[in-house]
Protein backbone atom coordinates (compact mmCIF):
# COMPACT_ATOMS: atom_id res chain seq x y z
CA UNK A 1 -110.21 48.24 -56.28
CA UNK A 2 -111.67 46.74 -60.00
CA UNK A 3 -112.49 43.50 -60.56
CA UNK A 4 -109.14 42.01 -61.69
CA UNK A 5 -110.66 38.74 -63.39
CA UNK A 6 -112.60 41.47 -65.93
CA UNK A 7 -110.99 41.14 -69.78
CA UNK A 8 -109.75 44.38 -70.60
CA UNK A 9 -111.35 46.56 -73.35
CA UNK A 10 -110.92 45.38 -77.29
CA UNK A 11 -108.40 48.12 -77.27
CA UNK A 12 -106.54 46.85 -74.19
CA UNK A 13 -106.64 43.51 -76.10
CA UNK A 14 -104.19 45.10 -78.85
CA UNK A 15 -101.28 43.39 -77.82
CA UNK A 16 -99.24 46.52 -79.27
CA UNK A 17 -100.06 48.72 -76.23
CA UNK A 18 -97.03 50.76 -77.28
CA UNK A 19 -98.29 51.51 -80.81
CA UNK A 20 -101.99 51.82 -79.24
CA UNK A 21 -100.63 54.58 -76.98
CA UNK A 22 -102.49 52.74 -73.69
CA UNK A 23 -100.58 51.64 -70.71
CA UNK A 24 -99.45 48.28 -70.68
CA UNK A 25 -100.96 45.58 -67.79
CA UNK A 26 -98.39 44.14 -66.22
CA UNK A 27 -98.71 41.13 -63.84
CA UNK A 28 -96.27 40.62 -61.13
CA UNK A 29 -96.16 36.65 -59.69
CA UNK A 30 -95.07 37.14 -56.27
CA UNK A 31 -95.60 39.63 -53.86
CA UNK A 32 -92.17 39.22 -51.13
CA UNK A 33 -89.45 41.76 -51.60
CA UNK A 34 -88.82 41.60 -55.32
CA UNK A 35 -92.75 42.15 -56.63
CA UNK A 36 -92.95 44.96 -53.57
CA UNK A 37 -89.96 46.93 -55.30
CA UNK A 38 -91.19 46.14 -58.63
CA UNK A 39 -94.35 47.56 -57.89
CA UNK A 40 -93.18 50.90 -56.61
CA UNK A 41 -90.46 51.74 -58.84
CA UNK A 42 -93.35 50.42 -61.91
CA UNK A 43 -95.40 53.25 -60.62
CA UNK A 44 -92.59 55.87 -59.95
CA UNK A 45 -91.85 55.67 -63.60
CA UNK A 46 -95.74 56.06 -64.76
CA UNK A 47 -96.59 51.76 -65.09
CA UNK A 48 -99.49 51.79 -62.85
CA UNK A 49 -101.76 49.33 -64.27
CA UNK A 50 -99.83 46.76 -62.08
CA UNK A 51 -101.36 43.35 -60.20
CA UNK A 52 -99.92 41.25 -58.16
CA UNK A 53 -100.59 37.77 -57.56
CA UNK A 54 -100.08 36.46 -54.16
CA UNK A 55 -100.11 32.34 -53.26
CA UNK A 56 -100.45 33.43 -49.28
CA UNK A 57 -102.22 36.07 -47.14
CA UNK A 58 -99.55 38.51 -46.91
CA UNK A 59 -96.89 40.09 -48.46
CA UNK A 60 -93.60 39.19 -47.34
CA UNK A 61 -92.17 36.20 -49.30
CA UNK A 62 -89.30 34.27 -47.21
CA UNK A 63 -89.76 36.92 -44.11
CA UNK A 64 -93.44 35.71 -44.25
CA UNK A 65 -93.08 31.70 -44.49
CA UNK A 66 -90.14 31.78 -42.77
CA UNK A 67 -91.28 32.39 -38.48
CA UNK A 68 -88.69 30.02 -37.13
CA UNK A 69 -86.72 30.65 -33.46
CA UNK A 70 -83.48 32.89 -34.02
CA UNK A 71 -84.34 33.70 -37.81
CA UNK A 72 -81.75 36.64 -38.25
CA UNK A 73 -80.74 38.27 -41.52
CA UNK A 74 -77.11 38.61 -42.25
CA UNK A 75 -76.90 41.77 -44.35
CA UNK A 76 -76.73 44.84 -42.10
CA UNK A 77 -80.19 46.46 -41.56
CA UNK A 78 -79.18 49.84 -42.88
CA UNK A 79 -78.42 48.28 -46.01
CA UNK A 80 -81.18 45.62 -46.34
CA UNK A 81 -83.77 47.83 -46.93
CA UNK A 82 -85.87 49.83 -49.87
CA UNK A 83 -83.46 52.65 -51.55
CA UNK A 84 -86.89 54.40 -51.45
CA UNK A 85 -87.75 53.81 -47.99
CA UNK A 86 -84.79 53.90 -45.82
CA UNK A 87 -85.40 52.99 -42.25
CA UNK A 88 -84.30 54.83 -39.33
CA UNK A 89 -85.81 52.91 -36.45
CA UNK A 90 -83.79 49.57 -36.51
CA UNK A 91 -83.69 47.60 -33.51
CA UNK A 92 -80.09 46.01 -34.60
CA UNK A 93 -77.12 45.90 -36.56
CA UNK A 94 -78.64 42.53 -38.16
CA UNK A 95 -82.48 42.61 -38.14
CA UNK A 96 -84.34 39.66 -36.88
CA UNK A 97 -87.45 38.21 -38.75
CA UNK A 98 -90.22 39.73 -37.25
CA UNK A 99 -88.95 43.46 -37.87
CA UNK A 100 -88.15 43.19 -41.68
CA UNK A 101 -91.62 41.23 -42.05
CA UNK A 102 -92.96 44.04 -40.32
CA UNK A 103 -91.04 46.33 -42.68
CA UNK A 104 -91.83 44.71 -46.01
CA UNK A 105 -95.55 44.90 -44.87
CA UNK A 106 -95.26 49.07 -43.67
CA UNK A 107 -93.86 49.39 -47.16
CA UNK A 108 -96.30 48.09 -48.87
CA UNK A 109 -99.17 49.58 -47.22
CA UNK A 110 -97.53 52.69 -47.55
CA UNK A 111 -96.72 52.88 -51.57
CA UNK A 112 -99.90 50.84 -52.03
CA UNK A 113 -98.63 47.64 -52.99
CA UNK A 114 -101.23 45.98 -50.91
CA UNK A 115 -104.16 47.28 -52.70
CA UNK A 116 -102.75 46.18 -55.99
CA UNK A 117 -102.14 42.39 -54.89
CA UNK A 118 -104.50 39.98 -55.10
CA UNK A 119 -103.92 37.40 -52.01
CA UNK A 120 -104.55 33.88 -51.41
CA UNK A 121 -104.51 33.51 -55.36
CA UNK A 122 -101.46 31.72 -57.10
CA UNK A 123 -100.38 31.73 -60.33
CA UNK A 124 -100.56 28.03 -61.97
CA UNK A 125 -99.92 28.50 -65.52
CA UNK A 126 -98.62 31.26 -68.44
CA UNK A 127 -98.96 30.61 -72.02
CA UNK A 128 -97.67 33.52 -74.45
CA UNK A 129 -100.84 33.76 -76.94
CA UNK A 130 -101.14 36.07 -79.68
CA UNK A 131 -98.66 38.13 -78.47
CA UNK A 132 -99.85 38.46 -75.04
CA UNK A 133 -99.48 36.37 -71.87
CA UNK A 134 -102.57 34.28 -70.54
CA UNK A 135 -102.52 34.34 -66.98
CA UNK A 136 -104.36 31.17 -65.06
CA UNK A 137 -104.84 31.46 -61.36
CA UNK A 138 -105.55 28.62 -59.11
CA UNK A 139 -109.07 28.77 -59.49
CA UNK A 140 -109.31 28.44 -62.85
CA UNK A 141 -109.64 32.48 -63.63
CA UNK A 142 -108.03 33.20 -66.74
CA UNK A 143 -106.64 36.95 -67.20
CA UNK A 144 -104.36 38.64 -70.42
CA UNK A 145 -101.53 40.92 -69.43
CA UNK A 146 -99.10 42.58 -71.46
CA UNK A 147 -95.73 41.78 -69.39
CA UNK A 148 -95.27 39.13 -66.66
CA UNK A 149 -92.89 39.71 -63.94
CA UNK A 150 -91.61 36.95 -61.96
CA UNK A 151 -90.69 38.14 -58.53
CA UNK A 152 -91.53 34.27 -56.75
CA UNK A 153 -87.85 34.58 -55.24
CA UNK A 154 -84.81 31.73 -55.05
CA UNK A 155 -86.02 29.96 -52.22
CA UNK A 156 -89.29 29.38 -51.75
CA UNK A 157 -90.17 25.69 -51.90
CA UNK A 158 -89.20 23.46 -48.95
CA UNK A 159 -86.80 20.67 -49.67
CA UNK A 160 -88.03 17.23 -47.43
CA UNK A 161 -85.46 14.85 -47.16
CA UNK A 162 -85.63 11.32 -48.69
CA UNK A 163 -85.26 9.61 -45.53
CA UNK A 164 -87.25 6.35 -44.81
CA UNK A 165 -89.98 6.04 -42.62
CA UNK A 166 -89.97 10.13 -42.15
CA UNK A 167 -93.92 9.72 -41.98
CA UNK A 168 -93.74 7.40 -39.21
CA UNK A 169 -92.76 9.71 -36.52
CA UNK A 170 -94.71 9.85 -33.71
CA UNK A 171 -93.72 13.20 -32.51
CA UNK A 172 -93.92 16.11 -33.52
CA UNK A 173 -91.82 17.07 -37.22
CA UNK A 174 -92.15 20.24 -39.52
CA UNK A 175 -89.98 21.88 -41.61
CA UNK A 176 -88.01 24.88 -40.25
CA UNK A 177 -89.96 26.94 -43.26
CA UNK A 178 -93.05 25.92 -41.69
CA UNK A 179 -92.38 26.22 -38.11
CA UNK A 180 -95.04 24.86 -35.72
CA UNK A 181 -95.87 27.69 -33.08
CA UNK A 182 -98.60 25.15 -31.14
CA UNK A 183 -95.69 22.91 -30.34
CA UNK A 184 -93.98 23.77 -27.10
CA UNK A 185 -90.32 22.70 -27.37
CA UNK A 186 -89.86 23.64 -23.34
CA UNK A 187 -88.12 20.64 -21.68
CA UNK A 188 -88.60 18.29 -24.79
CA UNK A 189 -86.20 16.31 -26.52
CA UNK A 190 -85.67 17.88 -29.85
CA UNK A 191 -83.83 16.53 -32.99
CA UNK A 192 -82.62 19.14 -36.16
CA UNK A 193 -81.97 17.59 -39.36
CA UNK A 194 -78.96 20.07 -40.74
CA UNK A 195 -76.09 22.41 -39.87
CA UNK A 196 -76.83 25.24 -42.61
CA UNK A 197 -77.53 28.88 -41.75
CA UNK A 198 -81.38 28.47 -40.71
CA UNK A 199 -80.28 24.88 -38.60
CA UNK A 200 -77.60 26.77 -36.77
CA UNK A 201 -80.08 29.85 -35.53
CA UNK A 202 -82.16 27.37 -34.37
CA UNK A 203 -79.95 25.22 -32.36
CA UNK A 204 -78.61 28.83 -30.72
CA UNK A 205 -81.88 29.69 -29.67
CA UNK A 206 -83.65 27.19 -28.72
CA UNK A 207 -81.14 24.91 -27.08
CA UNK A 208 -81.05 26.83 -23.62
CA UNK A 209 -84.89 25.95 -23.42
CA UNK A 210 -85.08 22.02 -24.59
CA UNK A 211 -84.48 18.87 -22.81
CA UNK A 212 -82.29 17.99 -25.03
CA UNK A 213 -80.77 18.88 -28.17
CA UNK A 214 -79.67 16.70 -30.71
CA UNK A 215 -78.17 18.31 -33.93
CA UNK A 216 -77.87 15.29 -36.92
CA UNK A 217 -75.02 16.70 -38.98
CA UNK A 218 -74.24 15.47 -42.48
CA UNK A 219 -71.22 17.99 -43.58
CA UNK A 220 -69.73 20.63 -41.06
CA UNK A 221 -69.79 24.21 -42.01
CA UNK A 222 -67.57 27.24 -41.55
CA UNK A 223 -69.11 29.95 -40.18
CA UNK A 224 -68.57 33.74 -38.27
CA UNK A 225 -69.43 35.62 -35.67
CA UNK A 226 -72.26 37.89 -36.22
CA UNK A 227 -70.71 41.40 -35.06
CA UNK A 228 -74.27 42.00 -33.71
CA UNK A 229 -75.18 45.25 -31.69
CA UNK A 230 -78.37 46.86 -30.49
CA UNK A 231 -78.84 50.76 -31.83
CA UNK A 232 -79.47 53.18 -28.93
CA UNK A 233 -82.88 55.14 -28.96
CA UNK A 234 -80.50 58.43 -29.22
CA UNK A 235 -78.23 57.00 -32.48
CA UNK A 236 -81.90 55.68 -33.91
CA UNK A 237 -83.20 59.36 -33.40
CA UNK A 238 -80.17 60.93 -34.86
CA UNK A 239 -80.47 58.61 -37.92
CA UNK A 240 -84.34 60.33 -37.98
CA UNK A 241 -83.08 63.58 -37.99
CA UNK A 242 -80.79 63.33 -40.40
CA UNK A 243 -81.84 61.22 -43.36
CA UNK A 244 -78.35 61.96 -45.37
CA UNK A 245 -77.30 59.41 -42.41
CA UNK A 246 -79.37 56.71 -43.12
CA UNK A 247 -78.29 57.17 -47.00
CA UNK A 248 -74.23 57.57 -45.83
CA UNK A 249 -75.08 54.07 -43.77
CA UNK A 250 -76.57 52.17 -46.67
CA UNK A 251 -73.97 52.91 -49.40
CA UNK A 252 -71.75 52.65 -46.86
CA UNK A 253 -72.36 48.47 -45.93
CA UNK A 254 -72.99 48.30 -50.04
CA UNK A 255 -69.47 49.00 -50.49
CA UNK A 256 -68.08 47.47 -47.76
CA UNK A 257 -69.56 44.53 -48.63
CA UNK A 258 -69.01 44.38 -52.00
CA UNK A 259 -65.31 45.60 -51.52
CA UNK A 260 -64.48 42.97 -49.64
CA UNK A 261 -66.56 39.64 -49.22
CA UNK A 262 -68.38 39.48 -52.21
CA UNK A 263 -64.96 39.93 -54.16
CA UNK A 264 -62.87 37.42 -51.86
CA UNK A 265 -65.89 34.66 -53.17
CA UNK A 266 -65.14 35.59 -56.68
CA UNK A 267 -60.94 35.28 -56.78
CA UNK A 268 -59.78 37.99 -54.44
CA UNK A 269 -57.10 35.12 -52.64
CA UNK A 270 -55.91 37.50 -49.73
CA UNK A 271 -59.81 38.37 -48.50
CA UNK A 272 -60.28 34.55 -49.41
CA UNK A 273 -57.73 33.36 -46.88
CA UNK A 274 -58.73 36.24 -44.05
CA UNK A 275 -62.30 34.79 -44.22
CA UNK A 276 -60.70 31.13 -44.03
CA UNK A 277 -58.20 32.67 -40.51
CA UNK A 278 -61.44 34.55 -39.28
CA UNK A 279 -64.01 31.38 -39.30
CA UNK A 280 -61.18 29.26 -38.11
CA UNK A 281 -60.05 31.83 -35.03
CA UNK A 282 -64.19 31.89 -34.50
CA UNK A 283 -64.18 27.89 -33.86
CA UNK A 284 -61.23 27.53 -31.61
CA UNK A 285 -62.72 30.27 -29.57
CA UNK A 286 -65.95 29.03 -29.47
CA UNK A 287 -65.67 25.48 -29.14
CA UNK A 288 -63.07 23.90 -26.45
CA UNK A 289 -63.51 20.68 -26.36
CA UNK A 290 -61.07 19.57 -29.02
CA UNK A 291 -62.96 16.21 -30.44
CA UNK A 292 -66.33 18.24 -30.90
CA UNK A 293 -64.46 20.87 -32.55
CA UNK A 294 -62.37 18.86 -34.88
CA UNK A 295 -65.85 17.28 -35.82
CA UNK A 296 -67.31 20.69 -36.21
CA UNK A 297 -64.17 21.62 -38.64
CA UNK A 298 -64.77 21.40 -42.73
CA UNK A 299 -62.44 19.99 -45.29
CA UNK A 300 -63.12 22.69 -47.68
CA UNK A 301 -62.18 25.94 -47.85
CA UNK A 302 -64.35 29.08 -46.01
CA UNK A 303 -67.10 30.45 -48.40
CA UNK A 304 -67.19 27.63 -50.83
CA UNK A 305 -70.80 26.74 -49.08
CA UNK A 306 -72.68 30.18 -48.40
CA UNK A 307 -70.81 31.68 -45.15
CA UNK A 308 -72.93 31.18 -42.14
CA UNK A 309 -73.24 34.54 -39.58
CA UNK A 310 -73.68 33.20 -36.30
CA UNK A 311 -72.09 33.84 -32.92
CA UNK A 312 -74.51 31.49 -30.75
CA UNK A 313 -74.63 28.07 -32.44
CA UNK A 314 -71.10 27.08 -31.17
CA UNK A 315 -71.49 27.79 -27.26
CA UNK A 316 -75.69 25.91 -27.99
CA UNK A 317 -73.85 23.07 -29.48
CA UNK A 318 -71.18 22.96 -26.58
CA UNK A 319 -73.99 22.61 -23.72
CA UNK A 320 -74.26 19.89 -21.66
CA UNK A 321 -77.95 19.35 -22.94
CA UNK A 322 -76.75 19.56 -26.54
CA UNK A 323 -74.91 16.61 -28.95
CA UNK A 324 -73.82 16.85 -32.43
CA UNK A 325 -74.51 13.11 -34.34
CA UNK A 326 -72.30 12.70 -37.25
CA UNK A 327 -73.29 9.12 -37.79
CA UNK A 328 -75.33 8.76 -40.94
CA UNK A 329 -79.15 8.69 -40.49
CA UNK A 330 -80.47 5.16 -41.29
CA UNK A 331 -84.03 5.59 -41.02
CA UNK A 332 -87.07 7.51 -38.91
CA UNK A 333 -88.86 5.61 -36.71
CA UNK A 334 -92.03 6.24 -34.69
CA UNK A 335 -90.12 6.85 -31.46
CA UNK A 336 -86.79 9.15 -33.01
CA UNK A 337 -84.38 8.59 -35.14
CA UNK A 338 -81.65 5.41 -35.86
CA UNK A 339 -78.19 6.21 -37.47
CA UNK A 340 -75.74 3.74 -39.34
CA UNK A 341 -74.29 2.14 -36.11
CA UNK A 342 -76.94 1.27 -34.80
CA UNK A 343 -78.40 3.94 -32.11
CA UNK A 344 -81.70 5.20 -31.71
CA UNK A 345 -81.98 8.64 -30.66
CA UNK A 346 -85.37 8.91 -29.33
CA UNK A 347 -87.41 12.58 -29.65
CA UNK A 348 -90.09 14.29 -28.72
CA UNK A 349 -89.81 16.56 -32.07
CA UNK A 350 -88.21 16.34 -35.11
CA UNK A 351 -87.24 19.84 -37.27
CA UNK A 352 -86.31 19.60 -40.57
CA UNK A 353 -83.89 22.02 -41.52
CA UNK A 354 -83.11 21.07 -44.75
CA UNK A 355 -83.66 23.69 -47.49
CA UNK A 356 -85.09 24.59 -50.59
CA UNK A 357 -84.99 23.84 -53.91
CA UNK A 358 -82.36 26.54 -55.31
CA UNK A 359 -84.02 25.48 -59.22
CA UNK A 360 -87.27 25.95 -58.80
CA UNK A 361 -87.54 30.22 -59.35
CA UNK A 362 -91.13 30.48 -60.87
CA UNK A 363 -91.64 26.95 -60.80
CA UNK A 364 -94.08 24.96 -60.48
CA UNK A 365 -96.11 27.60 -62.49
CA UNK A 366 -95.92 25.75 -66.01
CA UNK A 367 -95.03 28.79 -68.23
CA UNK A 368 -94.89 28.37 -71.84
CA UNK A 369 -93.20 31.11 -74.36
CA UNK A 370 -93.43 31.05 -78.03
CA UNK A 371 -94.62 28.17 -80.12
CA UNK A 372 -95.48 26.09 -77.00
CA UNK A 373 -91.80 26.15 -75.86
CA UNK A 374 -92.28 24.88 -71.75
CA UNK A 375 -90.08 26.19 -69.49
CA UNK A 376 -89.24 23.30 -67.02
CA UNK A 377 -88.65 21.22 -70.13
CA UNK A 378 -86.12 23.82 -71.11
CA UNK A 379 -84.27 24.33 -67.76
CA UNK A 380 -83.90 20.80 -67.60
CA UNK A 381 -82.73 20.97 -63.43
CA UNK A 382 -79.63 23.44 -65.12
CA UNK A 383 -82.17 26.54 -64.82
CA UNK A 384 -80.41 29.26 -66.78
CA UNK A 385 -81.10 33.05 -67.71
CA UNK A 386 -80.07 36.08 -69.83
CA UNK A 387 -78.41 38.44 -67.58
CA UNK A 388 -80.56 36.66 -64.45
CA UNK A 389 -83.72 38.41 -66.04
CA UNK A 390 -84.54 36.98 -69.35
CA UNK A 391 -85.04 33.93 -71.34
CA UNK A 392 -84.98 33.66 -75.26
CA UNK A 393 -88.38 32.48 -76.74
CA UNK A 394 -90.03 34.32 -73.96
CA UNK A 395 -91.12 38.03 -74.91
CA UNK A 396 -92.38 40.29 -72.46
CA UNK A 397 -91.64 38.07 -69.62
CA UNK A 398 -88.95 39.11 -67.18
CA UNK A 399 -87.68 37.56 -64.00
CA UNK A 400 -86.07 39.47 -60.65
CA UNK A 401 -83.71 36.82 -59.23
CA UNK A 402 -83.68 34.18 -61.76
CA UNK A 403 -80.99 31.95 -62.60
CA UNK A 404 -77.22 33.38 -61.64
CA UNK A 405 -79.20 36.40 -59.83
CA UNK A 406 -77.00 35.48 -56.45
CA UNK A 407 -74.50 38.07 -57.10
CA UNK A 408 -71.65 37.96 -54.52
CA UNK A 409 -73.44 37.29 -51.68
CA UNK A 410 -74.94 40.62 -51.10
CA UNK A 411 -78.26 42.17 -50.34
CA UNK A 412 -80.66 40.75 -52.71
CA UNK A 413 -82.92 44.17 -52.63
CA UNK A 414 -79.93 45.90 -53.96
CA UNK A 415 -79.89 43.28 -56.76
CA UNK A 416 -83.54 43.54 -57.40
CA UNK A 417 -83.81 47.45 -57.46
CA UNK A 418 -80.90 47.27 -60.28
CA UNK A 419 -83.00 44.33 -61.79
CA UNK A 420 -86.49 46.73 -61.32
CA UNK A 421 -84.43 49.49 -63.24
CA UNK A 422 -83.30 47.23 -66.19
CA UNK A 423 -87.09 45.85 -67.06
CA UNK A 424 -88.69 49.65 -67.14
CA UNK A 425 -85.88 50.89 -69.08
CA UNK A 426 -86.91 47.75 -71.46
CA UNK A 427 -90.84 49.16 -70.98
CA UNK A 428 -89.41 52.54 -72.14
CA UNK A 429 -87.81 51.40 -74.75
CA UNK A 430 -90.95 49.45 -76.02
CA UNK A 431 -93.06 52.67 -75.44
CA UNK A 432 -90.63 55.41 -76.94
CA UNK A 433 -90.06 53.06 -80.17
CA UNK A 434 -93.95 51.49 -80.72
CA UNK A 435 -92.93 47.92 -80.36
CA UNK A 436 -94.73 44.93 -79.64
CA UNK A 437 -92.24 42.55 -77.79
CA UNK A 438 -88.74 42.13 -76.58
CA UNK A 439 -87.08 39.26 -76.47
CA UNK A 440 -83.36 38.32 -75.72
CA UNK A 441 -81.64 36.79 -78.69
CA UNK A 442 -80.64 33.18 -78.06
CA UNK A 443 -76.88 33.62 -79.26
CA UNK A 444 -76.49 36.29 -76.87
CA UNK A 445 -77.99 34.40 -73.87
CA UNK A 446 -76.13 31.56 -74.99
CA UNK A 447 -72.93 33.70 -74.76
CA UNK A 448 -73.52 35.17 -71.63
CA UNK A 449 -73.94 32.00 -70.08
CA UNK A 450 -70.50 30.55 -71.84
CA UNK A 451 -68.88 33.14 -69.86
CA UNK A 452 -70.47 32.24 -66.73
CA UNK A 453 -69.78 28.89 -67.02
CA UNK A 454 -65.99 30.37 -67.66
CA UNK A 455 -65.92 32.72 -64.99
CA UNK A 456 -67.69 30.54 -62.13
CA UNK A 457 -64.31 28.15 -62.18
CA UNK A 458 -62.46 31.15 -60.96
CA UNK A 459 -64.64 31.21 -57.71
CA UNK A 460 -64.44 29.92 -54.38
CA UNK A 461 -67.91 28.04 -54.88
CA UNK A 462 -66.01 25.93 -57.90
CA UNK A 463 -62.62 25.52 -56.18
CA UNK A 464 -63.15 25.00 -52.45
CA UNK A 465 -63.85 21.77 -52.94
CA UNK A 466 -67.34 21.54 -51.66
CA UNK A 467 -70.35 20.38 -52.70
CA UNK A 468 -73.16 22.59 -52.05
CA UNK A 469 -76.60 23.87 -53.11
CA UNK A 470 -75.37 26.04 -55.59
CA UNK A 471 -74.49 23.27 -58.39
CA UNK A 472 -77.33 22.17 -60.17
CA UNK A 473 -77.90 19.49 -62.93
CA UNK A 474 -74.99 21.18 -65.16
CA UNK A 475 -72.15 20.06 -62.37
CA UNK A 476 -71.99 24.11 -61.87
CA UNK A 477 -72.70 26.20 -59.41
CA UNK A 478 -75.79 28.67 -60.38
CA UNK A 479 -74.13 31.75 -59.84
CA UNK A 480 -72.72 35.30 -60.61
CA UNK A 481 -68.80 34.26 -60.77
CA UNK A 482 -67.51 38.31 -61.53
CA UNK A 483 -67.50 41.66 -58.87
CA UNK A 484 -71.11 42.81 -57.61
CA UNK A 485 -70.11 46.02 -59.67
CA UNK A 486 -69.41 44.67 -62.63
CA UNK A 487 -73.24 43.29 -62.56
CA UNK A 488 -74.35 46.46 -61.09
CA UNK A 489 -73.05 48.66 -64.09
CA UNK A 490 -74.35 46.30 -67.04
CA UNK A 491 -78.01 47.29 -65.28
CA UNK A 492 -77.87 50.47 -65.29
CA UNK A 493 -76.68 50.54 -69.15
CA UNK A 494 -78.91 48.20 -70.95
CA UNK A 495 -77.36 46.73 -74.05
CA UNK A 496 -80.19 46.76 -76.80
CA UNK A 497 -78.28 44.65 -79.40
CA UNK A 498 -78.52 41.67 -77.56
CA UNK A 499 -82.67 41.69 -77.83
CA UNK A 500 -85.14 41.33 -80.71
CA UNK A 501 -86.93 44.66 -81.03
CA UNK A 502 -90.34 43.94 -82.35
CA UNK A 503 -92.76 46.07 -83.92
């Protein structure tokens, strides 16, 4: 492999690669799902002057940091998976950590992703110069590419709680994003600090083994069974044989999916009130103690938080070793933790399951576009995008999974394929025509986003009369508020008029 921190040739440092008629270098921030798919589908199309830049030692993004007990994904495994590397060998319905980690990292060994990244190097700061981007690593290497990629992902940097005296604890305390293996929860008394997806898959496995359980709940959540099976070595091995299978399965979940769920967030009201009967009939099943479940029941409607998969949380929470404390937290203290009225609930270890922050994207990376113009400054805590992959003022520099790239709740490699697709018919468009930059026109970012902020009151996530993660500093939730497929079809047809062309 070259020496990445080498300048590239005085003709490489003509930022008009398309007019020079020399590839253009390309540096993608983030090698987890999104920079894996952008790398491949770069080089299918002939982009193969490609680095990555990698903060850890792997690939693998949120499957990497995130090693916690029960960690489950809840988009079928036949459908959360490469459109260019289907897998046939899936242990479940609804694949568990370890085996898409393992996945992400066969993949990129395979289409040589891995030789292109550079690990263990982050990305601290982008300045567009001279009509190229500066690229300044960590250690203070500074490298010139033609197009930055952002593929750093939604949720990537741990949210802490502002609790008092959190550093006090005695025991042991991590955040469920940075799970800590050498601590043996076996017959210990064990505290979790929130009730969203990640909290409730660790409460259902790790319950059965602790001393006690203590689950500190703030707001209840809604949530559904996980229709979870196991695939038979003979359906696997049929599913080999036949790879028009494994392509049946995956378009298969993508409409289902997007047919039904993803449109009943988004103002379908009869799939909207079948999700609300369905987590409800899940609860009084699970739960039959009647005080524990009326404190486990929201006052909002299903879906207006993100819809939590999970069939073992509800029985975990029910055990006799298990209680659910809906008191307000006080403050930490060395020996466990004291709520309003009074109680201390002492622990052995303390997990802090309290997410990320959704407005972060490619922060803290300062990145700065034309005439200085710095991106955090500009976001403001209201982070907002062009179609989820572009920003005006900032040529050449495309995101997978920026701001309003949720799009109905469904698999986010779909999304980032379509994404993928959009940016190299923008490279071919650069190459076929001899310009220099692209760059989205403010007025038609800024009227994108005026129908988002439209369209997003028609949505569950605005009326359901919840407050979740998705608002952000614009009292709005940061999200796609129309059908998957309307998304879908505006990426595969790229609308040129809304960009600068420059030559």
């Amino acid at each position: 492999m070259p020496d990445q921190t080498e300048q590239p040739t005085d003709s490489a440092n003509n930022a008009d690669w398309a007019q020079a008629g020399r590839p253009p270098r390309i540096a993608i921030v983030g090698a987890g799902m999104s920079g894996i798919a952008a790398c491949v589908k770069l080089e299918k199309a002939g982009y193969s002057d490609v680095t990555l830049f990698e903060k850890a030692d792997r690939v693998g993004g949120t499957w990497r940091e995130n090693t916690y007990p029960g960690l489950s994904c809840d988009i079928p495994s036949r459908w959360y998976c490469f459109s260019f590397a289907l897998k046939a060998q899936w242990s479940h319905r609804y694949s568990y950590g370890p085996e898409i980690q393992a996945y992400m990292e066969s993949v990129a060994q395979t289409f040589g992703v891995t030789q292109k990244t550079r690990f263990n190097t982050a990305v601290t700061d982008l300045q567009y110069l001279n009509g190229q981007w500066q690229l300044t690593t960590e250690r203070n290497e500074v490298m010139t590419f033609d197009i930055i990629i952002s593929a750093t992902g939604i949720l990537h940097k741990p949210a802490y709680p502002a609790i008092d005296g959190l550093d006090t604890f005695a025991g042991h305390s991590f955040h469920s994003a940075r799970w800590d293996h050498s601590v043996d929860i076996r017959d210990k008394r064990v505290g979790v600090i929130g009730t969203g997806s990640t909290a409730c898959q660790i409460v259902g496995a790790i319950t059965p083994q602790v001393k006690k359980m203590l689950v500190f709940q703030r707001t209840p959540q809604w949530m559904m069974a996980l229709p979870q099976i196991e695939y038979s070595k003979r359906w696997n091995a049929m599913m080999e044989r036949f790879p028009s299978l494994q392509k049946l399965s995956y378009h298969y979940y993508m409409q289902l999916m997007a047919t039904t769920f993803a449109a009943g967030t988004v103002g379908n009201k009869t799939v909207q009130r079948l999700i609300h009967w369905a987590c409800r009939k899940h609860l009084r099943e699970s739960v039959a103690d009647d005080a524990l479940r009326e404190r486990l029941t929201p006052n909002y409607q299903a879906a207006c938080k993100r819809l939590i998969f999970c069939s073992d949380f509800y029985p975990a929470i029910s055990s006799d070793n298990a209680a659910l404390i809906t008191e307000r937290i006080e403050n930490i203290e060395s020996t466990g933790v004291r709520t309003t009225d009074g109680t201390l609930h002492e622990l052995d270890v303390l997990v802090l399951a309290t997410g990320f922050d959704p407005g972060a994207f490619i922060l803290p990376t300062r990145v700065r576009g034309e005439n200085g113009v710095d991106l955090e400054t500009r976001w403001a805590g209201a982070p907002r995008a062009h179609r989820a992959v572009a920003l005006p003022d900032f040529p050449n520099f495309w995101m997978l999974e920026g701001p309003t790239g949720p799009v109905g709740n469904i698999s986010l490699i779909t999304i980032t394929e379509y994404q993928v697709d959009y940016v190299i018919s923008m490279l071919n468009k650069m190459k076929a025509e001899g310009l220099s930059a692209i760059k989205v026109k403010s007025t038609a970012c800024e009227n994108y986003n005026a129908s988002m902020r439209q369209g997003i009151k028609n949505t569950i996530w605005f009326t359901g009369g919840c407050d979740s993660w998705y608002f952000d500093a614009s009292g709005l939730p940061n999200l796609y508020p129309f059908k998957p497929t309307r998304y879908l079809k505006d990426m595969r047809h790229p609308d040129y008029s809304e960009y600068e062309l420059i030559r």
